[in-house]
Protein backbone atom coordinates (compact mmCIF):
# COMPACT_ATOMS: atom_id res chain seq x y z
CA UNK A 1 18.15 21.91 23.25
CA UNK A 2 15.35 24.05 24.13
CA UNK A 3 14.97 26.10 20.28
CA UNK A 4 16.08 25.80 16.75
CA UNK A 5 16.82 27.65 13.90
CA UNK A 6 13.17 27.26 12.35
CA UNK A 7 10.93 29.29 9.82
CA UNK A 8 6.88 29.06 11.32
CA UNK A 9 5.17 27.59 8.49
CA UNK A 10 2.91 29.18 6.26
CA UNK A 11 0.51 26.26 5.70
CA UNK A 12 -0.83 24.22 8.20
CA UNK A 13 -0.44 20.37 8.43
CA UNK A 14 2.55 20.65 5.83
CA UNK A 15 4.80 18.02 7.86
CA UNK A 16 6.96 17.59 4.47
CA UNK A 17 8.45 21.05 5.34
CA UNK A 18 9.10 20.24 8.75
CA UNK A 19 11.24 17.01 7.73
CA UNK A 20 13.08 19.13 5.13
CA UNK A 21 13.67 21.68 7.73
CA UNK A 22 14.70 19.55 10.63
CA UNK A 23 16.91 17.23 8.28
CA UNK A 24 18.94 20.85 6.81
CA UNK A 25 20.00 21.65 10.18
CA UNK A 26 21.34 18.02 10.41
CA UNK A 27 23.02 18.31 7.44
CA UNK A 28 24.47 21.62 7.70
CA UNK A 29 25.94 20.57 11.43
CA UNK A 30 23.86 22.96 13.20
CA UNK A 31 22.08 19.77 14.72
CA UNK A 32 25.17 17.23 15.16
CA UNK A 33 24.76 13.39 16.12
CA UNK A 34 24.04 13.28 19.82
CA UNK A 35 22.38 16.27 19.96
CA UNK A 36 18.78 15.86 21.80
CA UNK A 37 15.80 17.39 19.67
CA UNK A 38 13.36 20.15 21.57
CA UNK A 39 9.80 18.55 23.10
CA UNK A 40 7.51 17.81 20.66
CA UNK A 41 5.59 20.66 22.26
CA UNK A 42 8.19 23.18 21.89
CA UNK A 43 8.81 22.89 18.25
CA UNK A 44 5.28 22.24 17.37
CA UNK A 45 4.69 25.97 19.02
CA UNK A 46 7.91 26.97 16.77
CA UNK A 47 6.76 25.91 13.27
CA UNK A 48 3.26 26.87 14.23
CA UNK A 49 1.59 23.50 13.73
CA UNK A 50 -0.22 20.58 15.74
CA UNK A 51 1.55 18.27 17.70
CA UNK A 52 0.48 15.40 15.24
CA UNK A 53 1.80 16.91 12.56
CA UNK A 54 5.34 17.67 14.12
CA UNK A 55 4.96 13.96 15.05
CA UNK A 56 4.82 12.55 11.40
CA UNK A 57 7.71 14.49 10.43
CA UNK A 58 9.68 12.90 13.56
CA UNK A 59 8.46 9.80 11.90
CA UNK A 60 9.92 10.91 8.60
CA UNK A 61 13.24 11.66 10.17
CA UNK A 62 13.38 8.64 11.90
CA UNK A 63 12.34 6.06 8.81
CA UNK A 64 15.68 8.24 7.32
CA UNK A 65 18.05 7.06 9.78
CA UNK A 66 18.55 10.69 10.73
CA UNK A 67 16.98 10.43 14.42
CA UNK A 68 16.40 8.05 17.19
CA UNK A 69 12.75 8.76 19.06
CA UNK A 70 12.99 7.32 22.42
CA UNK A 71 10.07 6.25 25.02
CA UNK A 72 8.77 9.08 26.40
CA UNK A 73 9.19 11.06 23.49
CA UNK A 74 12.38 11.87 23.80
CA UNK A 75 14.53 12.42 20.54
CA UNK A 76 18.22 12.54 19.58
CA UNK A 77 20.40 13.17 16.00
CA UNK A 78 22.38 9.55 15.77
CA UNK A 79 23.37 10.47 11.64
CA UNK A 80 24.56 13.54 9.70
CA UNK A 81 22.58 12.55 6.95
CA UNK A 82 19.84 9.75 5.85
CA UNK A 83 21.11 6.65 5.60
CA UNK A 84 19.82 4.79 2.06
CA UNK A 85 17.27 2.44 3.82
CA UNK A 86 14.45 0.74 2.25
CA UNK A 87 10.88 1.15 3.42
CA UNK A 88 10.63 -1.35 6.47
CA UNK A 89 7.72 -3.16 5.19
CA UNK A 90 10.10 -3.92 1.75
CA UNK A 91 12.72 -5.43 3.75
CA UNK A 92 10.28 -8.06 5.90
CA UNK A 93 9.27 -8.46 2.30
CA UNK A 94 12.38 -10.06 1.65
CA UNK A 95 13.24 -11.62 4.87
CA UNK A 96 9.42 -13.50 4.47
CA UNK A 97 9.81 -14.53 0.91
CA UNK A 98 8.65 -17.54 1.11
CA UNK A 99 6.15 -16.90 2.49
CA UNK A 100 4.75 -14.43 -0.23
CA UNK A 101 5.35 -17.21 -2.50
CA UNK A 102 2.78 -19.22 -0.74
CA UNK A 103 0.74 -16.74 -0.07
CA UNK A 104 0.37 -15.93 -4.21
CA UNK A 105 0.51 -19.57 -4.54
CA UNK A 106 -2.75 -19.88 -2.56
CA UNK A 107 -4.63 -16.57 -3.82
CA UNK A 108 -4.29 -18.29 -7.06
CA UNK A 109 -5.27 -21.43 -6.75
CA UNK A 110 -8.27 -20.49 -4.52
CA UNK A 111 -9.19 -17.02 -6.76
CA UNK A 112 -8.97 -19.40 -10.23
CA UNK A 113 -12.03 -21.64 -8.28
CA UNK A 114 -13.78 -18.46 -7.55
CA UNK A 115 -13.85 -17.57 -10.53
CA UNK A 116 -15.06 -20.77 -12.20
CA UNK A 117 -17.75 -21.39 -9.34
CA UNK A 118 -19.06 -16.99 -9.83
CA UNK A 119 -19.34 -17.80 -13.40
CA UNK A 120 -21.50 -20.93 -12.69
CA UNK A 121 -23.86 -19.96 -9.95
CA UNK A 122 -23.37 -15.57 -10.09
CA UNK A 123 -26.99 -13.94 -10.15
CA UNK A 124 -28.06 -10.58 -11.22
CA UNK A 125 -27.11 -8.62 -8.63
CA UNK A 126 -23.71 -9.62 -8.61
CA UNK A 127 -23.24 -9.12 -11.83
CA UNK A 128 -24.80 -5.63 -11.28
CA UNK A 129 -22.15 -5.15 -7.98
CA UNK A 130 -19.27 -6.38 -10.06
CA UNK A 131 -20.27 -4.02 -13.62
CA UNK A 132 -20.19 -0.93 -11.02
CA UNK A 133 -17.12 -1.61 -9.44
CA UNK A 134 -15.87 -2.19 -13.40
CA UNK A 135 -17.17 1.28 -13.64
CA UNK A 136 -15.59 2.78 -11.50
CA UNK A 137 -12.49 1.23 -12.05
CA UNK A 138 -12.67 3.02 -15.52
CA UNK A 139 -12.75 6.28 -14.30
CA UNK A 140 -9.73 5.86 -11.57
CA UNK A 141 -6.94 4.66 -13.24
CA UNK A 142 -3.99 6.42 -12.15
CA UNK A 143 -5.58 7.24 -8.27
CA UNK A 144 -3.76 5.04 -6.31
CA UNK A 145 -6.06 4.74 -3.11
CA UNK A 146 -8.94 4.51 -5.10
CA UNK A 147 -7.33 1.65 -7.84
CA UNK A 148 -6.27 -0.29 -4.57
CA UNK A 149 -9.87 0.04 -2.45
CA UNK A 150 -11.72 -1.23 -5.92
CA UNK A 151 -9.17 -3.81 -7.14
CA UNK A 152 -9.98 -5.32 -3.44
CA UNK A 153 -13.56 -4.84 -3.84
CA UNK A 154 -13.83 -6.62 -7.19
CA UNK A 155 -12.28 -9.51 -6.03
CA UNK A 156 -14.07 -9.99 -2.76
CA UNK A 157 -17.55 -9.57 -4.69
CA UNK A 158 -16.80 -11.99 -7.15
CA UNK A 159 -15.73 -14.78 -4.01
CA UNK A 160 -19.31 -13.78 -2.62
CA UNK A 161 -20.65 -14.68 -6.23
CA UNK A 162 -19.59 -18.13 -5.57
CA UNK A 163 -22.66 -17.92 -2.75
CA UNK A 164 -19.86 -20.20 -0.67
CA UNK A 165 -19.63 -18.94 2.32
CA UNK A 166 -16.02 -21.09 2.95
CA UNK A 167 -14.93 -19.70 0.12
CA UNK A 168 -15.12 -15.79 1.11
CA UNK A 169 -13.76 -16.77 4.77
CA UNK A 170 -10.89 -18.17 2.81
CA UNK A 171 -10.31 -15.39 0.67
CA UNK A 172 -10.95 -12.82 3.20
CA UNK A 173 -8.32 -14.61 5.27
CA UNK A 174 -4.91 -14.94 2.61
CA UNK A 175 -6.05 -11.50 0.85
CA UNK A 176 -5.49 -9.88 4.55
CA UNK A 177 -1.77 -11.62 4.76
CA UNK A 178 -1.61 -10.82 1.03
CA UNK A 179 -2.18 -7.36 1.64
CA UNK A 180 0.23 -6.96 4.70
CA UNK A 181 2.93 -8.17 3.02
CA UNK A 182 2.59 -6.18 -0.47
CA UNK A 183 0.39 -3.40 0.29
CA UNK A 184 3.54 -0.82 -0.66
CA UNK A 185 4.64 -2.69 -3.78
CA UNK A 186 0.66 -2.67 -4.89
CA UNK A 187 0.28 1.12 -4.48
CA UNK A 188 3.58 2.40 -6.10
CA UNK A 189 3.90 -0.11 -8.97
CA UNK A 190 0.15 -0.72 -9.74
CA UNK A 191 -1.93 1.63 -9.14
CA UNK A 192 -0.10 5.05 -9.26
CA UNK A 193 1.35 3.76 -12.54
CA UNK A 194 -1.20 4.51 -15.37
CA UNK A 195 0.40 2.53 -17.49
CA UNK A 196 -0.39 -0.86 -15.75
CA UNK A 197 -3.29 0.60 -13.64
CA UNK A 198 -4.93 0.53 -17.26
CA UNK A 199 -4.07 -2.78 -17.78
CA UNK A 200 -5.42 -3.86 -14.42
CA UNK A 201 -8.49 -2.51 -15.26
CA UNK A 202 -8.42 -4.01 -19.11
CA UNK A 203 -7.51 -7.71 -17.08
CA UNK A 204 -10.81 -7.38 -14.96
CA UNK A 205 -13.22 -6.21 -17.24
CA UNK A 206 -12.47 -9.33 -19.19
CA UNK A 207 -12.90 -11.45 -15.70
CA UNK A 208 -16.05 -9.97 -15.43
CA UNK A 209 -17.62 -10.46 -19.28
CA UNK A 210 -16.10 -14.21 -18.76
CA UNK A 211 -18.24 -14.27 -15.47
CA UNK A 212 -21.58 -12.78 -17.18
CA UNK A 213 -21.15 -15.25 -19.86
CA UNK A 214 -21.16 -17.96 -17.92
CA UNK A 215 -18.30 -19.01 -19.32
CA UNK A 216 -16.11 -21.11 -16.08
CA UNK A 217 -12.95 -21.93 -17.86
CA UNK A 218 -12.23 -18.44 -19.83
CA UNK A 219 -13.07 -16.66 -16.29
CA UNK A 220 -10.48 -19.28 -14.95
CA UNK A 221 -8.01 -18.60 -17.51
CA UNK A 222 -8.74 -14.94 -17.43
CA UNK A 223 -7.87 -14.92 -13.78
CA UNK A 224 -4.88 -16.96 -13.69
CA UNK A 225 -3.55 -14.60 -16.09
CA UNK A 226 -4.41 -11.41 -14.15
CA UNK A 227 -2.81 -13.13 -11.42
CA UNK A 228 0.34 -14.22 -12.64
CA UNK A 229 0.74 -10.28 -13.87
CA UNK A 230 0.55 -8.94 -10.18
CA UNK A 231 3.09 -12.20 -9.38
CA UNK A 232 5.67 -11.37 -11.98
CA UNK A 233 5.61 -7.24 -10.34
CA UNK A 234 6.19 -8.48 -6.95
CA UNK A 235 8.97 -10.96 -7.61
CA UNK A 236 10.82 -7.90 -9.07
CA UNK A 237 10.97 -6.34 -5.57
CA UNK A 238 11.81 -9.79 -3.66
CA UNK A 239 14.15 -11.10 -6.19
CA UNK A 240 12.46 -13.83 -7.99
């Protein structure tokens, strides 16, 4: 197929409008299941846009069940209309849940330490580090991107206010698995929800007072608890 049955966009970059587009034809059976998509090129010069941009939307299409894109760029209509999949990255979720288990077995256990050992040996200037990320954390609620950067922030400054250098290497090394395994539940459910974003931020301001206190077991405490309250939101999604 060399054309379709396209309106140019009026905004640039707008690959939402391209999916919604592309997918109507499919639906209304002007695109049927075989059919082979123009170039990437071709409809890129149709809808007026970058070839990046047509490219997410082929993405779009594709995480819908609604096209095939083959090597070489080809692409082809294999379903009238989108099949009710889950995001990849829940199902591998739930294939690996063991694994998660472990995984929040281990942050806890090693980020209940860290938090005794910061509240022992934490100087100034972490306690400065940590206040501002506290800060900040205040004024964010509810911004996903931003709740996610500074909840991982917070966490890695108070393991490098244990001044053990073991320590951080370990929890630089399960929060990266950690994060590749939950990163979608964290965003959706925690921090684009004001509701517990708020809480979240409520759970490590009292971390942090625990910390400047000097006070090892409340920190401990305090974090376990934080912790189990992220635990209990992803069991929901991997049915524990």
């Amino acid at each position: 197929m060399s054309s379709l049955e396209v309106v140019k966009l009026s905004k640039r970059n707008h690959y939402e409008e391209i999916t919604e587009q592309i997918k109507g034809l499919i639906m209304d059976g002007k695109l049927k299941v075989g059919d082979k998509l123009p170039s990437t090129k071709t409809m890129s010069e149709q809808f007026g846009v970058g070839r990046s941009t047509t490219r997410e939307a082929l993405s779009a299409l594709k995480a819908m069940g609604m096209i095939e894109i083959r090597q070489g760029g080809g692409c082809r209509v294999i379903r009238s209309a989108p099949a009710e999949v889950e995001l990849p990255e829940l199902q591998s979720l739930r294939m690996n849940r063991e694994t998660v288990l472990e995984l929040l077995e281990a942050r806890e256990s090693l980020e209940v330490s860290n938090a005794a050992i910061a509240a022992k040996k934490r100087t100034n200037d972490d306690l400065e580090a940590l206040a501002g990320i506290i800060h900040q954390m205040e004024t964010t609620v509810g911004n996903d991107s931003e709740g996610e950067r500074l909840d991982l922030l917070f966490h890695l400054t108070l393991a490098k206010a244990t001044h053990n250098s073991i320590m951080v290497r370990l929890f630089e090394s399960i929060m990266g698995k950690v994060e590749t395994a939950i990163h979608d539940i964290r965003r959706v459910e925690l921090y684009a929800n004001e509701q517990v974003a708020g809480r979240l931020y409520e759970e490590h301001s009292a971390i942090y007072e625990a910390v400047k206190e000097q006070q090892a077991e409340l920190a401990a405490e305090r974090m376990e608890r934080h912790l189990q309250h992220i635990e209990s939101i992803v069991l929901k999604h991997i049915g524990g």
